[in-house]
Protein backbone atom coordinates (compact mmCIF):
# COMPACT_ATOMS: atom_id res chain seq x y z
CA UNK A 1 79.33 89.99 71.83
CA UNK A 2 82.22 87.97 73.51
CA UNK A 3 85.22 89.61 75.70
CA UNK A 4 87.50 89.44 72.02
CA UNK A 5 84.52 91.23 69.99
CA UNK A 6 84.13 93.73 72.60
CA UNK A 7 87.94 94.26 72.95
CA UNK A 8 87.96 94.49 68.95
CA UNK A 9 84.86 97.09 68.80
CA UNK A 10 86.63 98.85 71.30
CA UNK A 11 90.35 99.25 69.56
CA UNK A 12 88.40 99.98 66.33
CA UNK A 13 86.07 103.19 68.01
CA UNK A 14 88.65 104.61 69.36
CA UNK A 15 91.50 103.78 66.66
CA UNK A 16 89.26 104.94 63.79
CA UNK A 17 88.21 108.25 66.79
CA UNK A 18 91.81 109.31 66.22
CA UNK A 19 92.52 110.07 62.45
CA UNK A 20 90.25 113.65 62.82
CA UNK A 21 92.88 115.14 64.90
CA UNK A 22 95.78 113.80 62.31
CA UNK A 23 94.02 114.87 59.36
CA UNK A 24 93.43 118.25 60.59
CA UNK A 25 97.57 118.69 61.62
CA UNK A 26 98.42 117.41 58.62
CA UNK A 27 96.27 118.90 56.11
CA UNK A 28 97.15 122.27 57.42
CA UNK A 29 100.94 121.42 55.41
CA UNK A 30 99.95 119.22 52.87
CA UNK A 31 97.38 118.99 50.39
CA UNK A 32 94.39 116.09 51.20
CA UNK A 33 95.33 114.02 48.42
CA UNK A 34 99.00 113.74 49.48
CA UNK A 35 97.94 112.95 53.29
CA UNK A 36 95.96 110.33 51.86
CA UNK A 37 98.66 109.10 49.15
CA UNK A 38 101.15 109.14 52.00
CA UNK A 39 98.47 107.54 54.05
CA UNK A 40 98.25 104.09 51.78
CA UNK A 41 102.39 104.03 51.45
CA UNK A 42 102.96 103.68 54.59
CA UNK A 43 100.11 101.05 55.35
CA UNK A 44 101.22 99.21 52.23
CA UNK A 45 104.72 99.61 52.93
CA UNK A 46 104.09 97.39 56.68
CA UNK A 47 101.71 95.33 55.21
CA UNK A 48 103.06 93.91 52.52
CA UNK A 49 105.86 92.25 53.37
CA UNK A 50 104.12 91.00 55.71
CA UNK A 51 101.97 89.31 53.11
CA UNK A 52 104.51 88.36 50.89
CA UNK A 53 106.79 86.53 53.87
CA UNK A 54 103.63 84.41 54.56
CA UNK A 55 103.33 83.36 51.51
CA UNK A 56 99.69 84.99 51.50
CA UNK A 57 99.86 87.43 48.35
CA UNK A 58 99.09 84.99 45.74
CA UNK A 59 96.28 82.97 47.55
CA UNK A 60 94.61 86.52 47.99
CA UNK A 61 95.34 87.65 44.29
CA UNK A 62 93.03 84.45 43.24
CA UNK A 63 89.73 86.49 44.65
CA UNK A 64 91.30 89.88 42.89
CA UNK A 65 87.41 90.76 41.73
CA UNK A 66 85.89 90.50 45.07
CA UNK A 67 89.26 92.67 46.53
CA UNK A 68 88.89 95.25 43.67
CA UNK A 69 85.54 95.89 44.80
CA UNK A 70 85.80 96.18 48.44
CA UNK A 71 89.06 98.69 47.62
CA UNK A 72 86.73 100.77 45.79
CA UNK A 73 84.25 100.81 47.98
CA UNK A 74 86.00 100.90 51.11
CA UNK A 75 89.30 103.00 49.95
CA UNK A 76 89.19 104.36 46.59
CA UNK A 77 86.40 105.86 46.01
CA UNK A 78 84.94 106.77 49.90
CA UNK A 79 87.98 108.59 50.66
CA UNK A 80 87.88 110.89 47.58
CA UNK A 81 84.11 111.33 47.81
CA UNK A 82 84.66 112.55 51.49
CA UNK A 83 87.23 114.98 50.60
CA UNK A 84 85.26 116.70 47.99
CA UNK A 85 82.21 116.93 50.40
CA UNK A 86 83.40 118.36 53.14
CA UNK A 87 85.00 121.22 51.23
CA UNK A 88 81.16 122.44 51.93
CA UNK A 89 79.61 120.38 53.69
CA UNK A 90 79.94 121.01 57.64
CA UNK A 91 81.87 118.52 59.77
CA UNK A 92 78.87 118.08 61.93
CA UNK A 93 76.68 116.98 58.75
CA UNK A 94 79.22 114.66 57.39
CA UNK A 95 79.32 113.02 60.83
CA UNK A 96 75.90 112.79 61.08
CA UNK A 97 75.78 111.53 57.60
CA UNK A 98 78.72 108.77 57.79
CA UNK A 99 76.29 107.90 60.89
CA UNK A 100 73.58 106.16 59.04
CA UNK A 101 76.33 103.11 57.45
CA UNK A 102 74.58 100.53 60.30
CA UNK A 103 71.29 101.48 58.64
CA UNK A 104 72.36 101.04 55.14
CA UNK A 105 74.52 98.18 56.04
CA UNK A 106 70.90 96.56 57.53
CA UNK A 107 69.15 96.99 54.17
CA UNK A 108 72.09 95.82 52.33
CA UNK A 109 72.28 92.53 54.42
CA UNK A 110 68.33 91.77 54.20
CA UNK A 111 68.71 92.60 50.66
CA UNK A 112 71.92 90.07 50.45
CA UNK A 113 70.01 88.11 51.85
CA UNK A 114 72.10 87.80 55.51
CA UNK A 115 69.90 85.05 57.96
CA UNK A 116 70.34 87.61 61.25
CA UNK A 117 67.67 89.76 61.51
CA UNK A 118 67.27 93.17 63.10
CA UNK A 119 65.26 93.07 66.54
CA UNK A 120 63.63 96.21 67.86
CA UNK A 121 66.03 96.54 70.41
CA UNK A 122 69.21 96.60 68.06
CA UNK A 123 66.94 99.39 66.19
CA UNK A 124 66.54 101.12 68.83
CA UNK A 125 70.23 101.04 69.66
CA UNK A 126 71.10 102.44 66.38
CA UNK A 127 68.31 105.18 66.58
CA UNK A 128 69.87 106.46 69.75
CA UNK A 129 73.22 106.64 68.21
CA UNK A 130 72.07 108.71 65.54
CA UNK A 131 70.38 110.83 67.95
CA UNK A 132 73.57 111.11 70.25
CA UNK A 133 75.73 111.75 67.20
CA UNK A 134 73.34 114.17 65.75
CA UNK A 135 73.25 116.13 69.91
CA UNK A 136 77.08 115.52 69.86
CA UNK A 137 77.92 117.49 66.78
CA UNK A 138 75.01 119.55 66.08
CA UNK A 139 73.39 119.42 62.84
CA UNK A 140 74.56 122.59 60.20
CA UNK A 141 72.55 121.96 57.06
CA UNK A 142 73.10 126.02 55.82
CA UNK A 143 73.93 126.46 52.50
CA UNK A 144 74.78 122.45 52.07
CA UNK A 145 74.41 121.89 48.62
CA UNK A 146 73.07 118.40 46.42
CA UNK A 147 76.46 117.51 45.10
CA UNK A 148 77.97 117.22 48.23
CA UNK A 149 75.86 115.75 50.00
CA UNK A 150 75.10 113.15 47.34
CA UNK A 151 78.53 112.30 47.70
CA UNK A 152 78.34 111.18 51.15
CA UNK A 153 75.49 109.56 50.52
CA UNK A 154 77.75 107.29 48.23
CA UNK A 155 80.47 106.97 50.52
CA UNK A 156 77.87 105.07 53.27
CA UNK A 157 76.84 103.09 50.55
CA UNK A 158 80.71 102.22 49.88
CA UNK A 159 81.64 101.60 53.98
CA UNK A 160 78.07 99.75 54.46
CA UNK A 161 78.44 97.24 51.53
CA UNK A 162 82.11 96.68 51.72
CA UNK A 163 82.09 94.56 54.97
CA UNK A 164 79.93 91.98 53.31
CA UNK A 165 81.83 91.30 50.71
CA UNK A 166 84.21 90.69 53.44
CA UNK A 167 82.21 88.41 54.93
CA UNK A 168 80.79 86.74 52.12
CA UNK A 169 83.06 86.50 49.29
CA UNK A 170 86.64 86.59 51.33
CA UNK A 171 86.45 84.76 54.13
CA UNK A 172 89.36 82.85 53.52
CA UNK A 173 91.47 85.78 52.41
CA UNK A 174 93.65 86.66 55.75
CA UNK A 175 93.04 90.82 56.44
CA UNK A 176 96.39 91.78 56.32
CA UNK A 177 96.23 90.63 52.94
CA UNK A 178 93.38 91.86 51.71
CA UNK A 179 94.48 95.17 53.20
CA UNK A 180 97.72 95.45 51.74
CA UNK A 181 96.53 94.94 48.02
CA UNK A 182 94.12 97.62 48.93
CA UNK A 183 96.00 99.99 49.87
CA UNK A 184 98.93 99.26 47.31
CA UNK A 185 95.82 99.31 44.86
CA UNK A 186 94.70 102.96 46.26
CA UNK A 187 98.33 104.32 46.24
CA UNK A 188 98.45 103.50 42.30
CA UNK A 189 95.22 105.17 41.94
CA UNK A 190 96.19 108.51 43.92
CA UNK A 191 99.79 108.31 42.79
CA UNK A 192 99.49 110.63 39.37
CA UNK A 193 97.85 113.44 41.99
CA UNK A 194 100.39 113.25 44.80
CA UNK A 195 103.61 112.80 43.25
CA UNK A 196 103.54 116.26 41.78
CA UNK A 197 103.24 117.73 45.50
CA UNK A 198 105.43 115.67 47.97
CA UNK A 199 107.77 118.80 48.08
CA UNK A 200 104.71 119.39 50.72
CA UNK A 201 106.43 116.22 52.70
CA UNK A 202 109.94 118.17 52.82
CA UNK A 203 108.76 121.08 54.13
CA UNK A 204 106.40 120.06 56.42
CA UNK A 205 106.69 120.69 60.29
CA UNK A 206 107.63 117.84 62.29
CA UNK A 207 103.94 117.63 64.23
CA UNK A 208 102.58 117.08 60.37
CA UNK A 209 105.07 114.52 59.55
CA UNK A 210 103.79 112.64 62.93
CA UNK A 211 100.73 113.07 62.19
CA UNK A 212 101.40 111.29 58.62
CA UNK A 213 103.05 108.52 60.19
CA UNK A 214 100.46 107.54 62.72
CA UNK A 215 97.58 108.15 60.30
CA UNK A 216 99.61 105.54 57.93
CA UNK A 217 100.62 103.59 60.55
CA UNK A 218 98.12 103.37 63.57
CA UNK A 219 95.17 104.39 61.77
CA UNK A 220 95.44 102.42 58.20
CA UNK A 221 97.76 99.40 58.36
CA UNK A 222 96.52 98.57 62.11
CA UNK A 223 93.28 99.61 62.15
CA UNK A 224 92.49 97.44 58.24
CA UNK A 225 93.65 94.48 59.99
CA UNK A 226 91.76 94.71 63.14
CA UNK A 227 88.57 95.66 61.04
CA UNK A 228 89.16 92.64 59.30
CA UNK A 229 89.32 90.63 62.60
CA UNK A 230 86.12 92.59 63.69
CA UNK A 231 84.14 91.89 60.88
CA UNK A 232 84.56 88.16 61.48
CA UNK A 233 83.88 87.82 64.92
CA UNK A 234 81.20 89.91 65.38
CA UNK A 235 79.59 90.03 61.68
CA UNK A 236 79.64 93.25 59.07
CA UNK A 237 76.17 94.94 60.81
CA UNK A 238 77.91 95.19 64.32
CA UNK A 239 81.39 95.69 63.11
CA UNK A 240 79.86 98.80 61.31
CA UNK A 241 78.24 100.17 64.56
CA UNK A 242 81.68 102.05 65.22
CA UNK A 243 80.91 104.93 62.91
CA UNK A 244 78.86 105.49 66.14
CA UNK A 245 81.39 105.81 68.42
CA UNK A 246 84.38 107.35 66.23
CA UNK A 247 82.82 110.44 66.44
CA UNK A 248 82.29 110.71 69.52
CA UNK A 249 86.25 109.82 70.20
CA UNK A 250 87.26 112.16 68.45
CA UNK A 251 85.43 115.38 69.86
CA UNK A 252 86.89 113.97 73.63
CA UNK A 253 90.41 114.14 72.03
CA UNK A 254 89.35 117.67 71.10
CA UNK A 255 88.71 118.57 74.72
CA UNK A 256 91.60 116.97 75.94
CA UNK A 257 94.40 117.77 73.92
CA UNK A 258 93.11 120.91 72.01
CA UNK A 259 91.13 122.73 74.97
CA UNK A 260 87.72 122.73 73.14
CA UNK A 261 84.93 122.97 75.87
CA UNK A 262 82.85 120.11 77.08
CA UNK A 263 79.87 121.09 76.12
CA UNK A 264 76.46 119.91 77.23
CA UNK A 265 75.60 118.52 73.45
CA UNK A 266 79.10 116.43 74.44
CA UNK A 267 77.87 115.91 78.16
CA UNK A 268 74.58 114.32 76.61
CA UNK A 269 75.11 112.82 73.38
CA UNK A 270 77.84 110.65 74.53
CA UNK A 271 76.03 108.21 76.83
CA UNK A 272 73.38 108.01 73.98
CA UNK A 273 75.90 107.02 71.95
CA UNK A 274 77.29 104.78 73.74
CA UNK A 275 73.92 102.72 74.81
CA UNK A 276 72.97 103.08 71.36
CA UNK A 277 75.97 100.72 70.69
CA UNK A 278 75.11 98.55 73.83
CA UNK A 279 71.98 97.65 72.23
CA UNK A 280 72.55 97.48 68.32
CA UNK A 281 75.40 94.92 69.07
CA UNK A 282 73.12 92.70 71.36
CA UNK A 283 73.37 89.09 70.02
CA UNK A 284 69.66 88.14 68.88
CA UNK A 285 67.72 85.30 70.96
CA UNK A 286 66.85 82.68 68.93
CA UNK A 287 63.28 81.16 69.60
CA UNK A 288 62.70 77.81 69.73
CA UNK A 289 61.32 77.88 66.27
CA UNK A 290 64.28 78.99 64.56
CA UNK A 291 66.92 76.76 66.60
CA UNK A 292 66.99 73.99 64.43
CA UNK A 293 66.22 70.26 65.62
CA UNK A 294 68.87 67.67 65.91
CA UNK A 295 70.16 65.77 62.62
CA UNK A 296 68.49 62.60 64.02
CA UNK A 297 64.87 64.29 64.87
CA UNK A 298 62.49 64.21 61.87
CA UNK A 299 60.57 67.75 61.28
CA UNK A 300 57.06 67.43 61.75
């Protein structure tokens, strides 16, 4: 990748690291479906004007079908779905889960037909991240049940399709755009749930209320712009490589600001992960039979 894709996959592993510790502080004052209400606000609320004053709302509205659908699958319905799981499903399952979007996001792109192909070194890569997330977090499949785990089965579907409609079907909508009408979208949808309970806002502690505001503001209206960026600069596949590495962020941030040991699962699954991600974002080689000739050369 170049300096600004690395710089991007960077921001985006360790923005996207961050929002376990918020959700966990806020969720323990406020019900999940007004963290995640008051999650889209706020994101909406910065990135709409935004969108507006640029005169970029309506040119996005005129590719509303392709938008709908990556909301849904990248917002809407992934979000829910997650919530419901891991009310049984382990946090080290769901991880480990959530893991496998670069795999589904390979099959979708060979099935969309995407020219770049996957070389046994990027498979590799991704192998040992599943590996390292699966020593990281440890692997707690007691008592999971079908439902649940169906559900996150959906959800990788959702965050593995998503960035190709991105790529293929908005590539002239600007991602502040596209990310405000999502999120404005997703507020609507979540709005009949959380307006009943944001007496949980008023009398929540001041380290929830923070940990609202940078979920909404760091973690959504930020980080939905920078994915945007990251998407187009390094493609969908490698963009999606970060469920890798967001993990993995967030257990460190667990050690270092809420005195959870550093385990030797942490100790060994990290470097995994992180040449995992060194190889499944390699740039392929192209032979000399698939660089094409010059205009002015016949082809034999």
């Amino acid at each position: 990748m170049s300096r600004r894709g690395w710089a991007l996959f960077l921001a985006m592993s360790l923005i996207w690291g961050i929002p376990y510790l918020l959700i966990k502080v806020a969720v323990g004052e406020m019900s999940p479906v007004v963290v995640v209400f008051g999650r889209c606000v706020l994101g909406a609320a910065l990135l709409l004007p935004w969108t507006v004053a640029r005169g970029q709302l309506r040119p996005a509205l005129r590719h509303w079908k392709a938008l709908l659908l990556f909301t849904v699958l990248e917002m809407t319905g992934p979000w829910l779905l997650l919530a419901y799981a891991e009310q049984s499903l382990s946090s080290s399952l769901t991880g480990l889960l959530v893991a496998g979007v670069p795999f589904a996001a390979a099959l979708a792109a060979r099935l969309a037909g995407e020219e770049e192909r996957l070389t046994p070194v990027r498979l590799a890569g991704m192998g040992l991240g599943v590996v390292g997330i699966a020593v990281l977090l440890g692997l707690d499949v007691g008592g999971a049940q079908l439902l649940p785990i169906a559900a996150v089965g959906l959800v990788v579907i959702g965050y593995a399709t998503a960035p190709l409609i991105v790529s293929r079907a908005l590539p002239d909508v600007p991602g502040v755009a596209a990310s405000a009408v999502a999120l404005v979208v997703t507020a609507v949808v979540y709005a009949p749930f959380a307006l009943p309970r944001l007496d949980q806002v008023g009398a929540a502690p001041a380290t929830a209320l923070l940990s609202l505001v940078t979920l909404g503001v760091l973690c959504t209206a930020v980080a939905m712009a920078l994915f945007f960026a990251l998407i187009r600069e390094v493609g969908p596949q490698r963009a999606l490589v970060i469920t890798f590495l967001n993990p993995a962020v967030a257990v460190l941030l667990g050690v270092l600001l809420l005195d959870e040991p550093f385990t030797l699962g942490l100790a060994i699954g990290l470097p995994l992960i992180v040449l995992g991600c060194v190889l499944a974002t390699r740039r392929n080689r192209r032979t000399a039979a698939e660089v094409p000739p010059p205009v002015d050369t016949p082809v034999p």
